[in-house]
PDB file of N, CA and C in Angstrom:
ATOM      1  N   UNK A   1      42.238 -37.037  76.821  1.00  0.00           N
ATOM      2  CA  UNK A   1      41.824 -38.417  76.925  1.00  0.00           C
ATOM      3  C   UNK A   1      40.872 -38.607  78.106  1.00  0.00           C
ATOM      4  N   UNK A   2      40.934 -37.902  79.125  1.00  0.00           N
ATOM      5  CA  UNK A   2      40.280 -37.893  80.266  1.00  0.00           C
ATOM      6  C   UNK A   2      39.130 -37.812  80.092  1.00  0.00           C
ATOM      7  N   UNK A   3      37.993 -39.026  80.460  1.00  0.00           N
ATOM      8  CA  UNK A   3      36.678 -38.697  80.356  1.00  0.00           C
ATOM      9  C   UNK A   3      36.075 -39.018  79.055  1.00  0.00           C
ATOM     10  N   UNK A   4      36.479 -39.532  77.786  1.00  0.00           N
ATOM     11  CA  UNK A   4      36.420 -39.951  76.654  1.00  0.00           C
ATOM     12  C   UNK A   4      35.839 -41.322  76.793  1.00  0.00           C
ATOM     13  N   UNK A   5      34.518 -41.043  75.790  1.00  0.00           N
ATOM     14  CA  UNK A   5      33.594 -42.904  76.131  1.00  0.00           C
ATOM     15  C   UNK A   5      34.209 -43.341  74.246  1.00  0.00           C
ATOM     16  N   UNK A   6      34.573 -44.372  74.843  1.00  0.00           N
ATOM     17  CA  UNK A   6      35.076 -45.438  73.650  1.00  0.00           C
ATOM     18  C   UNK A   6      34.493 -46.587  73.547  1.00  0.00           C
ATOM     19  N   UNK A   7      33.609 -47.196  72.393  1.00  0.00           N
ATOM     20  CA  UNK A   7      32.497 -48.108  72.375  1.00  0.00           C
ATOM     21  C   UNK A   7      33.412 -48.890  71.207  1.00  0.00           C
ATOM     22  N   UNK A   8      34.397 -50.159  71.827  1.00  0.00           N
ATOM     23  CA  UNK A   8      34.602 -51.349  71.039  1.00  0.00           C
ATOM     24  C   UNK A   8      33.528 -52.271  69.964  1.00  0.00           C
ATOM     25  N   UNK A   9      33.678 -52.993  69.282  1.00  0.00           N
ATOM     26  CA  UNK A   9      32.826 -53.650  68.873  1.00  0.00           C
ATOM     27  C   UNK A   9      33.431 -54.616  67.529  1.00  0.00           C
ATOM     28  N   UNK A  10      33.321 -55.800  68.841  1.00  0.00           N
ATOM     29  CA  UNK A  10      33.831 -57.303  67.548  1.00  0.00           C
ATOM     30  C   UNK A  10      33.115 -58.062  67.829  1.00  0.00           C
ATOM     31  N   UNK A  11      32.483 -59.089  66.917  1.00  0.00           N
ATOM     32  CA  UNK A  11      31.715 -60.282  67.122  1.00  0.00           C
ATOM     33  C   UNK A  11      32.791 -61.429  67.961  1.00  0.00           C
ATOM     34  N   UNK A  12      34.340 -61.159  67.513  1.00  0.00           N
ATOM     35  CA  UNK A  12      35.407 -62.102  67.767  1.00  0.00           C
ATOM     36  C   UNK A  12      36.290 -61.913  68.871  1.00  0.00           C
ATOM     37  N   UNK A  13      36.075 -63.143  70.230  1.00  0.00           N
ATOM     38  CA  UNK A  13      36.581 -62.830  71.497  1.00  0.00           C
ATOM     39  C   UNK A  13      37.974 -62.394  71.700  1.00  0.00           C
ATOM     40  N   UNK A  14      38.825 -62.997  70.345  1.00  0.00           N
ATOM     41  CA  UNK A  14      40.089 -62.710  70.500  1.00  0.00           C
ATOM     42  C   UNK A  14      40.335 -60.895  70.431  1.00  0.00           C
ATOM     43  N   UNK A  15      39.586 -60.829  69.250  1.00  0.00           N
ATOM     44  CA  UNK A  15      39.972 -59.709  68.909  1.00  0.00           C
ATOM     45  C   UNK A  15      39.539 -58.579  69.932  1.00  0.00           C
ATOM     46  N   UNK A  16      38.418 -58.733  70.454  1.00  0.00           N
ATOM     47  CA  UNK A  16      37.776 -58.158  71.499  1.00  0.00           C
ATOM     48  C   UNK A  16      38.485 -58.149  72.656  1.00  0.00           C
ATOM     49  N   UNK A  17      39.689 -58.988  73.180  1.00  0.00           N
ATOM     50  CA  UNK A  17      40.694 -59.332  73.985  1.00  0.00           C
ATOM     51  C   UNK A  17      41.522 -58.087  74.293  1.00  0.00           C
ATOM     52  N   UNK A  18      42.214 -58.549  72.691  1.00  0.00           N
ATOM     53  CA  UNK A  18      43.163 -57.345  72.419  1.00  0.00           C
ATOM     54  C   UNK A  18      42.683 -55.868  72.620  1.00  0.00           C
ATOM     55  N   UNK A  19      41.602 -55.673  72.441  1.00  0.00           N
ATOM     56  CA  UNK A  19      41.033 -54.242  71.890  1.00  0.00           C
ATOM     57  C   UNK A  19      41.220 -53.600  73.068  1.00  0.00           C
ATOM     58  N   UNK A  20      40.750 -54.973  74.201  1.00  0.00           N
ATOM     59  CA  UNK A  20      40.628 -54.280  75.907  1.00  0.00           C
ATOM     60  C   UNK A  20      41.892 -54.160  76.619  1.00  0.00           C
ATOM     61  N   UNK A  21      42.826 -55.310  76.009  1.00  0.00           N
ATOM     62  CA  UNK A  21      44.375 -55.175  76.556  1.00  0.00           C
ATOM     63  C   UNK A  21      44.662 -52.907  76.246  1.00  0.00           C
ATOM     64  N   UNK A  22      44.277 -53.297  75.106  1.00  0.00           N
ATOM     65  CA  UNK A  22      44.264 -51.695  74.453  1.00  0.00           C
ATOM     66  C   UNK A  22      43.405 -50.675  75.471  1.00  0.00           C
ATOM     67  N   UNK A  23      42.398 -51.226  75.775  1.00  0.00           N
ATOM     68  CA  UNK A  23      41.745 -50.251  76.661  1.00  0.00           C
ATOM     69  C   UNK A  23      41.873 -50.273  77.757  1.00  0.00           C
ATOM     70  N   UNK A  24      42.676 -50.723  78.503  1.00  0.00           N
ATOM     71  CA  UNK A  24      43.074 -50.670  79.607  1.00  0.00           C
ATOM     72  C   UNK A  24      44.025 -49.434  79.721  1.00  0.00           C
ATOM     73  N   UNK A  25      44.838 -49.476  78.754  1.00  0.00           N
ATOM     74  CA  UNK A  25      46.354 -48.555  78.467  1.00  0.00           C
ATOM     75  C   UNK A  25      45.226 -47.187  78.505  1.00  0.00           C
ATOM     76  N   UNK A  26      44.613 -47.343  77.971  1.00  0.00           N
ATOM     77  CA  UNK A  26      43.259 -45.769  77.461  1.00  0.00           C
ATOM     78  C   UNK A  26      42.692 -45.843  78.863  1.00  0.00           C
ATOM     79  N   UNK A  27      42.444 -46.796  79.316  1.00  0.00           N
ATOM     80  CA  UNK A  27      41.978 -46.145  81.077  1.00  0.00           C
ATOM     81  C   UNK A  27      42.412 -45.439  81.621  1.00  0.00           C
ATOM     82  N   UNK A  28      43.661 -45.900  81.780  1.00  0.00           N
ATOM     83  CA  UNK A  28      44.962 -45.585  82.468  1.00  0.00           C
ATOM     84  C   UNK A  28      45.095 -43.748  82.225  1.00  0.00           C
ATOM     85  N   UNK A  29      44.886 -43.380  81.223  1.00  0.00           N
ATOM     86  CA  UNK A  29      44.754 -42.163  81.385  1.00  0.00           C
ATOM     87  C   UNK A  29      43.621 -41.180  80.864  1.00  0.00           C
ATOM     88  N   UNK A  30      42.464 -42.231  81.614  1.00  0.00           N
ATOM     89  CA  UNK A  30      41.399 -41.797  82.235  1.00  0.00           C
ATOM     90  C   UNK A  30      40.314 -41.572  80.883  1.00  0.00           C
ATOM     91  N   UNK A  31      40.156 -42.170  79.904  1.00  0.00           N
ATOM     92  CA  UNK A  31      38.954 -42.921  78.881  1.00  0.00           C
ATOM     93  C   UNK A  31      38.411 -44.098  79.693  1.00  0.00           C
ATOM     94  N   UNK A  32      37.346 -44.567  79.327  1.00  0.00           N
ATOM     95  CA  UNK A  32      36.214 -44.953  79.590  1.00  0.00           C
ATOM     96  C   UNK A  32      35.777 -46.031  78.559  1.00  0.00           C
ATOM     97  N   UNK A  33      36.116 -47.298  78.491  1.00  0.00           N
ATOM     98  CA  UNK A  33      36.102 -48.296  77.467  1.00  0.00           C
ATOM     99  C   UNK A  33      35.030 -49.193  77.705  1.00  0.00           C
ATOM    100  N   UNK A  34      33.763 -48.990  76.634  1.00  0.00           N
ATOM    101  CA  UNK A  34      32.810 -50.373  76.934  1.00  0.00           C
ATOM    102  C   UNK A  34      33.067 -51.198  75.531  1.00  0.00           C
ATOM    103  N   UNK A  35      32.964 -52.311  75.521  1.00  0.00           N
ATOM    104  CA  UNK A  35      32.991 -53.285  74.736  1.00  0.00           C
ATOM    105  C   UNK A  35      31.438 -53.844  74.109  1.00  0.00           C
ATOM    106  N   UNK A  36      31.448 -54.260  72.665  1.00  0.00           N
ATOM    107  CA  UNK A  36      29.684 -55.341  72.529  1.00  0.00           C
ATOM    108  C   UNK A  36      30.341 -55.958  71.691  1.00  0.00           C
ATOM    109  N   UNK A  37      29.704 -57.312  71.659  1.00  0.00           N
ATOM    110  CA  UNK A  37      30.044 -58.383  70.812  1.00  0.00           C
ATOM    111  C   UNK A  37      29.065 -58.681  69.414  1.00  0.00           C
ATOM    112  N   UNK A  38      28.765 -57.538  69.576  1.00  0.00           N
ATOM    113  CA  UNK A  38      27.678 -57.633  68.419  1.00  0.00           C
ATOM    114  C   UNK A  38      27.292 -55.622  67.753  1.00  0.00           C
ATOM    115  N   UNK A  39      27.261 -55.976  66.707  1.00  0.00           N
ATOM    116  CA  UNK A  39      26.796 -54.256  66.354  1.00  0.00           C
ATOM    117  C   UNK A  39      25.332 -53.999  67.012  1.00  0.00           C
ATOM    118  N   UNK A  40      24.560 -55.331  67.024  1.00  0.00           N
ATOM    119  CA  UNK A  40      22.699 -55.023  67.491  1.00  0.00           C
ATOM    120  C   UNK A  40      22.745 -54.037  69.416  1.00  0.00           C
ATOM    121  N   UNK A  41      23.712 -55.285  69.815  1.00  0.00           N
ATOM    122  CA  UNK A  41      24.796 -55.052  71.093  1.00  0.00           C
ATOM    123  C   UNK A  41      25.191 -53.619  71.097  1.00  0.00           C
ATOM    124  N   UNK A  42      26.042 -52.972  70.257  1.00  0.00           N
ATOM    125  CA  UNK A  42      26.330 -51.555  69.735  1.00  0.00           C
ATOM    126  C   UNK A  42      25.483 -50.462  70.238  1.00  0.00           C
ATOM    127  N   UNK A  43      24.349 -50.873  69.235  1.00  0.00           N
ATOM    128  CA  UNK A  43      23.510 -49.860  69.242  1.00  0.00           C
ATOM    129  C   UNK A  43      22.938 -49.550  70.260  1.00  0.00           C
ATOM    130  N   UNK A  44      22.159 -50.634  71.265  1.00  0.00           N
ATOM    131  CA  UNK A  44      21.427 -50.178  72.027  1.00  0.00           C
ATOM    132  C   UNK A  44      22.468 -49.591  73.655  1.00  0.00           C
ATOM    133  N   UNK A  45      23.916 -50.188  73.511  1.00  0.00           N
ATOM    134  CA  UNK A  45      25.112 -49.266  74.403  1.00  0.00           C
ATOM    135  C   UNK A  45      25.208 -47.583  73.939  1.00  0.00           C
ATOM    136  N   UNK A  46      24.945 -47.710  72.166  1.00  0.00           N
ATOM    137  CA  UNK A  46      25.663 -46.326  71.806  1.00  0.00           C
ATOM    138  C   UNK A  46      24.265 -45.056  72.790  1.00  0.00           C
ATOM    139  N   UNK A  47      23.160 -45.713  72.700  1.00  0.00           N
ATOM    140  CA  UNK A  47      21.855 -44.885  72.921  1.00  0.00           C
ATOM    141  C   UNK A  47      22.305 -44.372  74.585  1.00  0.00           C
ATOM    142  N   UNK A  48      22.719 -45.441  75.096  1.00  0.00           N
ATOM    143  CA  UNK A  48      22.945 -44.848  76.640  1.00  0.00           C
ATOM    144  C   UNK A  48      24.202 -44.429  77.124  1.00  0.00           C
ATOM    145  N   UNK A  49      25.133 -44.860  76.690  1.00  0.00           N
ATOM    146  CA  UNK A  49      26.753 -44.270  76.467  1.00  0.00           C
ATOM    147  C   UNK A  49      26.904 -42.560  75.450  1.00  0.00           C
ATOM    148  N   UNK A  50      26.098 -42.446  74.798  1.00  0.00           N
ATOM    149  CA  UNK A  50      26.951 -41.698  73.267  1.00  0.00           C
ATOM    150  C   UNK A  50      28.391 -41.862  73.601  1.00  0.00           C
ATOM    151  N   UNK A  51      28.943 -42.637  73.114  1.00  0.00           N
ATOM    152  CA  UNK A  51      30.424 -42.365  73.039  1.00  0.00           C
ATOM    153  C   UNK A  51      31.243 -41.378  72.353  1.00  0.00           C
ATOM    154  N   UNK A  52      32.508 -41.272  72.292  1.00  0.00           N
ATOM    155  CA  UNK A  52      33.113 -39.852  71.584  1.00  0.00           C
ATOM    156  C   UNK A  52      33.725 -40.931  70.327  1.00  0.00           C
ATOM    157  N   UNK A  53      34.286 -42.130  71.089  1.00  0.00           N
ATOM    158  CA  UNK A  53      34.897 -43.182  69.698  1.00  0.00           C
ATOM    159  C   UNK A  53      34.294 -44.535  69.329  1.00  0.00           C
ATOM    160  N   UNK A  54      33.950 -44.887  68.468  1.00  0.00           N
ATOM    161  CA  UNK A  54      33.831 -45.817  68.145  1.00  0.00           C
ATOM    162  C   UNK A  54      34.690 -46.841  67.292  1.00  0.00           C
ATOM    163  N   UNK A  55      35.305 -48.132  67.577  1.00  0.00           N
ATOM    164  CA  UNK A  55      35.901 -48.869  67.008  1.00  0.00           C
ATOM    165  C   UNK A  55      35.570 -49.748  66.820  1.00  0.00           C
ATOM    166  N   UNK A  56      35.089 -50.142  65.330  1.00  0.00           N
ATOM    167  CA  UNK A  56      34.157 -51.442  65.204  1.00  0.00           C
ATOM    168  C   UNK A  56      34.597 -52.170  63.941  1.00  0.00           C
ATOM    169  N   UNK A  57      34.711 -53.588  64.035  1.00  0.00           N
ATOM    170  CA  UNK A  57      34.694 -54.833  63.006  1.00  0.00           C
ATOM    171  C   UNK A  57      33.716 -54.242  61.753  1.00  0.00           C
ATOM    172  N   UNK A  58      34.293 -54.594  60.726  1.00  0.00           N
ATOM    173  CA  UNK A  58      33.855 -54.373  59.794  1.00  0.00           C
ATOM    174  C   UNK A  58      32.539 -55.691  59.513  1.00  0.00           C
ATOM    175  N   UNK A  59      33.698 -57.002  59.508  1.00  0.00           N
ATOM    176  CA  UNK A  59      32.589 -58.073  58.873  1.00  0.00           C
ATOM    177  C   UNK A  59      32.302 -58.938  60.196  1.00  0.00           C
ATOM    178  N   UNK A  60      30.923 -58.329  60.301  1.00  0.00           N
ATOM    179  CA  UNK A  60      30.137 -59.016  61.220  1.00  0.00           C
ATOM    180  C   UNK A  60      28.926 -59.576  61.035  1.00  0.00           C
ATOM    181  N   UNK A  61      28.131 -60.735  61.633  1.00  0.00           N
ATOM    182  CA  UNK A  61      26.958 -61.181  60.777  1.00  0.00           C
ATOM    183  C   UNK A  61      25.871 -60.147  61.182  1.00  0.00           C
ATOM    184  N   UNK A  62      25.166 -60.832  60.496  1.00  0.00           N
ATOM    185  CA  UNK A  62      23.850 -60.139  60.872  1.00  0.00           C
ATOM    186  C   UNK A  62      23.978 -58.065  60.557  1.00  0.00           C
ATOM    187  N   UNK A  63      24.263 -57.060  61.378  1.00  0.00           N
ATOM    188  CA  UNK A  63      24.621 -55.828  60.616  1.00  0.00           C
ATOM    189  C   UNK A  63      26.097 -55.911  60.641  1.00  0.00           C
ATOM    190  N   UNK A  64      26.951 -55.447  59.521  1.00  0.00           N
ATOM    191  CA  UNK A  64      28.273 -55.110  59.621  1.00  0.00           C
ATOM    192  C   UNK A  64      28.534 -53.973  59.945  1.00  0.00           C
ATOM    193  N   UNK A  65      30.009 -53.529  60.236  1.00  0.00           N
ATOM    194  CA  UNK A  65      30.469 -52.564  60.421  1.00  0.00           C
ATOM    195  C   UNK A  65      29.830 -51.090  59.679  1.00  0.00           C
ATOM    196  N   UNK A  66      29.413 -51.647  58.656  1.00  0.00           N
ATOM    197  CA  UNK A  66      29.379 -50.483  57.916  1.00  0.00           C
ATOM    198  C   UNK A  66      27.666 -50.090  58.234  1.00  0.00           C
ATOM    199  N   UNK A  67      26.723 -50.306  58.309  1.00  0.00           N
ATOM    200  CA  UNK A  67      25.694 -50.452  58.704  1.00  0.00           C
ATOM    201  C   UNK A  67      25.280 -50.018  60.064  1.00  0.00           C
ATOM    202  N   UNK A  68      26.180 -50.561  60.776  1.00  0.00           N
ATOM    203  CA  UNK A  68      26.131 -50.124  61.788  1.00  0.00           C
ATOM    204  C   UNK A  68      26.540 -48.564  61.981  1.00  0.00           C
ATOM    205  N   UNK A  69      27.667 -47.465  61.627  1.00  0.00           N
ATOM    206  CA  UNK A  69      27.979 -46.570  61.682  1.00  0.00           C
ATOM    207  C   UNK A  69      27.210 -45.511  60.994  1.00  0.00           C
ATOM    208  N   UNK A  70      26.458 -45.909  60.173  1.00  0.00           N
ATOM    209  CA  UNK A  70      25.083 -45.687  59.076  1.00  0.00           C
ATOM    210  C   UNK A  70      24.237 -45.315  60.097  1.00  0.00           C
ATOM    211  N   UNK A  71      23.995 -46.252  60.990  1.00  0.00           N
ATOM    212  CA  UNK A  71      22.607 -46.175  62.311  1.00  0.00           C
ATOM    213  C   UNK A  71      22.971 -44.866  63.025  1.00  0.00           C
ATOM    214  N   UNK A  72      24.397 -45.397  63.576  1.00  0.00           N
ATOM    215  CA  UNK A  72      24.903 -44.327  64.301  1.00  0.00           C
ATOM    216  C   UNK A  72      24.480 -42.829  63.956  1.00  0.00           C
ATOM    217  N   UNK A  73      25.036 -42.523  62.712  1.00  0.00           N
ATOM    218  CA  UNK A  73      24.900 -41.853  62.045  1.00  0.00           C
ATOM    219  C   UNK A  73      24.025 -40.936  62.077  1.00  0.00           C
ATOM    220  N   UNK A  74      22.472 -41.840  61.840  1.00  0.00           N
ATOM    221  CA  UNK A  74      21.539 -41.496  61.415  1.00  0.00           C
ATOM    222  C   UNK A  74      20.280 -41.429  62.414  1.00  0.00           C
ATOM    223  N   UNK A  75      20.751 -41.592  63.482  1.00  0.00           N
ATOM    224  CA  UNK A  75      20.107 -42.098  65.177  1.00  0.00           C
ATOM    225  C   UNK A  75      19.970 -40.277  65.561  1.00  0.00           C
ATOM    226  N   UNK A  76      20.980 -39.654  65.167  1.00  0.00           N
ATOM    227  CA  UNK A  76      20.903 -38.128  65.606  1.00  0.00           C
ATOM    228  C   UNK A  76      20.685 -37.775  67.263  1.00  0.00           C
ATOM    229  N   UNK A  77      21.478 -39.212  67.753  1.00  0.00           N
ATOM    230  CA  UNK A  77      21.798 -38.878  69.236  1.00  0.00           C
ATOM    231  C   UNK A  77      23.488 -38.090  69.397  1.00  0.00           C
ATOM    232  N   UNK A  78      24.314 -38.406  68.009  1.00  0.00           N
ATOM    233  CA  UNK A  78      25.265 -37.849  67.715  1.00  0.00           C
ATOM    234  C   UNK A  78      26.094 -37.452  66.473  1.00  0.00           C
ATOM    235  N   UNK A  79      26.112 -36.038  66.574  1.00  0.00           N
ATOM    236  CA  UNK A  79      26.145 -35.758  65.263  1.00  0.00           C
ATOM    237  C   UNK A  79      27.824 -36.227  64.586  1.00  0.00           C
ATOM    238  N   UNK A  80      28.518 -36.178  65.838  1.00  0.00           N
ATOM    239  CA  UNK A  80      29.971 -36.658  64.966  1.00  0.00           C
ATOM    240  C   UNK A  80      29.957 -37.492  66.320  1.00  0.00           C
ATOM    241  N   UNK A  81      31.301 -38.687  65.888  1.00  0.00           N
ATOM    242  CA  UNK A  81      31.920 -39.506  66.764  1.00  0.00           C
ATOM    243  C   UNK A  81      33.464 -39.840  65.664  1.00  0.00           C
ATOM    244  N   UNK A  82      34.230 -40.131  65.876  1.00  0.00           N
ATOM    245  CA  UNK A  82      35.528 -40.328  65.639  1.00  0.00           C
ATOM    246  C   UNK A  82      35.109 -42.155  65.887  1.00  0.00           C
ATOM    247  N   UNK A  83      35.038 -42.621  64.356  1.00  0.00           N
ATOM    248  CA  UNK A  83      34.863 -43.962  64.068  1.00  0.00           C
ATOM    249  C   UNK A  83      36.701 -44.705  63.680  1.00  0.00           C
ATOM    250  N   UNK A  84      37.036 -46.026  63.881  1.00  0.00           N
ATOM    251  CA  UNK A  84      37.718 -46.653  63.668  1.00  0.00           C
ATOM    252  C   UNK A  84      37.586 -47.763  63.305  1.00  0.00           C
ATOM    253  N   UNK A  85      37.653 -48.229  62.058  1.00  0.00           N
ATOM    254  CA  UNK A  85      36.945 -49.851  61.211  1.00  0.00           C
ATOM    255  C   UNK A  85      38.257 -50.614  62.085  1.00  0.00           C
ATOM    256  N   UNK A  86      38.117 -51.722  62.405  1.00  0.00           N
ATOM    257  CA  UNK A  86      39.230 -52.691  62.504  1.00  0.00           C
ATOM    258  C   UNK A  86      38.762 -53.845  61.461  1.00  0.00           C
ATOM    259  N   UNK A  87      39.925 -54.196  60.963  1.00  0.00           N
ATOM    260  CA  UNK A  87      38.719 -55.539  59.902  1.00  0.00           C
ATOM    261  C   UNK A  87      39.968 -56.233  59.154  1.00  0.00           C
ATOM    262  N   UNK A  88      39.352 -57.332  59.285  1.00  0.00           N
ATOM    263  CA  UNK A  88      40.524 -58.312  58.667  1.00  0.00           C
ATOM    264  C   UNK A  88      40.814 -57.961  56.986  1.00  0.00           C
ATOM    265  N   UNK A  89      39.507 -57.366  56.770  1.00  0.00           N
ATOM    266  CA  UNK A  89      39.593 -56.996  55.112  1.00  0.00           C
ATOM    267  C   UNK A  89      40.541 -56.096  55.128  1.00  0.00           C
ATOM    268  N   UNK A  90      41.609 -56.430  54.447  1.00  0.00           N
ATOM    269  CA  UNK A  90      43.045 -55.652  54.680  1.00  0.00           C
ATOM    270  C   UNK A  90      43.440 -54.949  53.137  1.00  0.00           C
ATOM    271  N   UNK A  91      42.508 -54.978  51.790  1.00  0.00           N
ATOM    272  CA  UNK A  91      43.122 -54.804  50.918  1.00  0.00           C
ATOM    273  C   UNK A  91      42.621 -52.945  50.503  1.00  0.00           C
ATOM    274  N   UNK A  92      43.413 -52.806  49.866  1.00  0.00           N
ATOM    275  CA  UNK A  92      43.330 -51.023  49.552  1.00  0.00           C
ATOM    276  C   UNK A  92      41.827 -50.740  49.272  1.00  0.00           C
ATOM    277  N   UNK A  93      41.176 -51.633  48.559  1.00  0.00           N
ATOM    278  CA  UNK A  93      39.852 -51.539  48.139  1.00  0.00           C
ATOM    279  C   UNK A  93      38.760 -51.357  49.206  1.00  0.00           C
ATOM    280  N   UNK A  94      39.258 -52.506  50.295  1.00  0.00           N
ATOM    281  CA  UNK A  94      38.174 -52.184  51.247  1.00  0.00           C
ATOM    282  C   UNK A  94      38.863 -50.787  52.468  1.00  0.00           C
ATOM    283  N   UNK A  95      39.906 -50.336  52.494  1.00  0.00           N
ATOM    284  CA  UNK A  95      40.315 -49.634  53.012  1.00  0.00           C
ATOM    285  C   UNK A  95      39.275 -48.249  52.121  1.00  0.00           C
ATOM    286  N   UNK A  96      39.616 -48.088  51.341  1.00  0.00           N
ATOM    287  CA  UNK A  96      38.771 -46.961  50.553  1.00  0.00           C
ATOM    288  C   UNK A  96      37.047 -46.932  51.349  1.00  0.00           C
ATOM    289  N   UNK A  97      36.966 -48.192  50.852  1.00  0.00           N
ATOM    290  CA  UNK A  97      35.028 -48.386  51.357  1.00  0.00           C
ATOM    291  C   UNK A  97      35.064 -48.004  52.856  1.00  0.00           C
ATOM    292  N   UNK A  98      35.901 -48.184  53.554  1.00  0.00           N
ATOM    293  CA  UNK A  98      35.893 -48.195  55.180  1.00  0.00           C
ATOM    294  C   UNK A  98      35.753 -46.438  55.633  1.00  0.00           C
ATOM    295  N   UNK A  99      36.689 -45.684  54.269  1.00  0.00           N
ATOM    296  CA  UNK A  99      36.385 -44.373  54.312  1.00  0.00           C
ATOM    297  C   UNK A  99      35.895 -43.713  53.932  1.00  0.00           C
ATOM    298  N   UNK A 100      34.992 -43.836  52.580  1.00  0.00           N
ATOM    299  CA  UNK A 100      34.096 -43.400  51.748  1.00  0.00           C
ATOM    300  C   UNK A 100      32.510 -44.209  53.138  1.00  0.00           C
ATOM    301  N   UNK A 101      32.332 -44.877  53.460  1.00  0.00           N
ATOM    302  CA  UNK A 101      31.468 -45.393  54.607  1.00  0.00           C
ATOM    303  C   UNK A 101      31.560 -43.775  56.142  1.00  0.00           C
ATOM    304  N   UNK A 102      32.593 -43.611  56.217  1.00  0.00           N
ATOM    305  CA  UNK A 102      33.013 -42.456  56.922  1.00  0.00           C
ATOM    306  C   UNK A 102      33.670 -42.436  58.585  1.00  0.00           C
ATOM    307  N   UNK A 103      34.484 -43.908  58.377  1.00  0.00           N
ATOM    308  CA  UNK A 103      35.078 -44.568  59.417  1.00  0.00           C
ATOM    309  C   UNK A 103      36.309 -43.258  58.887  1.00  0.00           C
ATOM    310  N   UNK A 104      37.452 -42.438  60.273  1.00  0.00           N
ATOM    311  CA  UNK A 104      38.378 -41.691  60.042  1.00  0.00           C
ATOM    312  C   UNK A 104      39.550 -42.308  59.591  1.00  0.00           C
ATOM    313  N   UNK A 105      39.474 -43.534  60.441  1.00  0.00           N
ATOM    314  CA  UNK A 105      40.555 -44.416  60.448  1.00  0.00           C
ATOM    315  C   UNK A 105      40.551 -46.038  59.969  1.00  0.00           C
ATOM    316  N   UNK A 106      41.435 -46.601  59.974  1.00  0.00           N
ATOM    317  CA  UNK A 106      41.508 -48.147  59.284  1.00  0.00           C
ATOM    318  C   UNK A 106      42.492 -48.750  59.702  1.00  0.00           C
ATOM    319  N   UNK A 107      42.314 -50.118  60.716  1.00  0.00           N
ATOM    320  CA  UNK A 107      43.340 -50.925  61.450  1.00  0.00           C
ATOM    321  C   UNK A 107      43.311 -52.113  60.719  1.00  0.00           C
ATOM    322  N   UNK A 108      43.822 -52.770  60.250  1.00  0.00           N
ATOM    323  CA  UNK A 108      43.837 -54.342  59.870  1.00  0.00           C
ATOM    324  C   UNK A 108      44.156 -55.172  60.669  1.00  0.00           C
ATOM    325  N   UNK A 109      43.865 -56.061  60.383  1.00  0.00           N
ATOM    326  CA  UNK A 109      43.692 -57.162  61.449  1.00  0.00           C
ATOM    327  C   UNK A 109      44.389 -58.114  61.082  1.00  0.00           C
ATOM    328  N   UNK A 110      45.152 -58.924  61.739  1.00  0.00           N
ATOM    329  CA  UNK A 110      45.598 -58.819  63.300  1.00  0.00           C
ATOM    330  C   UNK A 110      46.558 -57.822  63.209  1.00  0.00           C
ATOM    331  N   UNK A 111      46.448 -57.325  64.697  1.00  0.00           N
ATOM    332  CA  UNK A 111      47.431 -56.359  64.921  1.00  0.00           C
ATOM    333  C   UNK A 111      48.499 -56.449  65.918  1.00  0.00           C
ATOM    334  N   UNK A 112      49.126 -55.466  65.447  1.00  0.00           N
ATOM    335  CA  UNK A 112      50.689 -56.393  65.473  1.00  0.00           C
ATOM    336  C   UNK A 112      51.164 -55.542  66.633  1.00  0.00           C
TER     337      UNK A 112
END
């Protein structure tokens, strides 16, 4: 965990709250947590960070989650990162899309 850059990303303050209550605990043994409130926000952190994780909102305006990890992707500043969708879209269907998209993991929202 030590030394691990983790790049949050919710349009929504609450949720963005929690994520950091969360990243604090991930400080604590020594990760490295930046937050954006926006995927546009995202991108231009991911260029000067490369992070190792990314955890990002699925439905966001303007680029979504999925779009955004697409950029990532395809930016070839990194060839893998360990993605995590968080997203209120909670049903099996979009769980599938979240991994066929090539997020590893899938949190629903709110979390409990």
């Amino acid at each position: 965990m030590a030394g691990t850059q983790i790049l949050v990303v919710d349009d929504e303050a609450d949720s963005r709250q929690y994520v950091v209550f969360v990243a604090f605990v991930l400080e604590q043994h020594g990760a490295k947590v930046t937050t954006a409130a926006s995927a546009t926000e995202a991108i231009q952190l991911f260029t000067q960070l490369k992070p190792d994780v990314l955890i990002s909102n699925i439905g966001m305006p303007d680029l979504d989650g999925y779009t955004l990890l697409q950029q990532i992707k395809a930016s070839n500043l990194k060839l893998t990162i360990a993605a995590i969708a968080l997203t209120a879209y909670a049903s099996e269907h979009n769980k599938k899309q979240a991994y066929r998209a090539g997020f590893q993991r899938y949190i629903a929202k709110p979390i409990e």
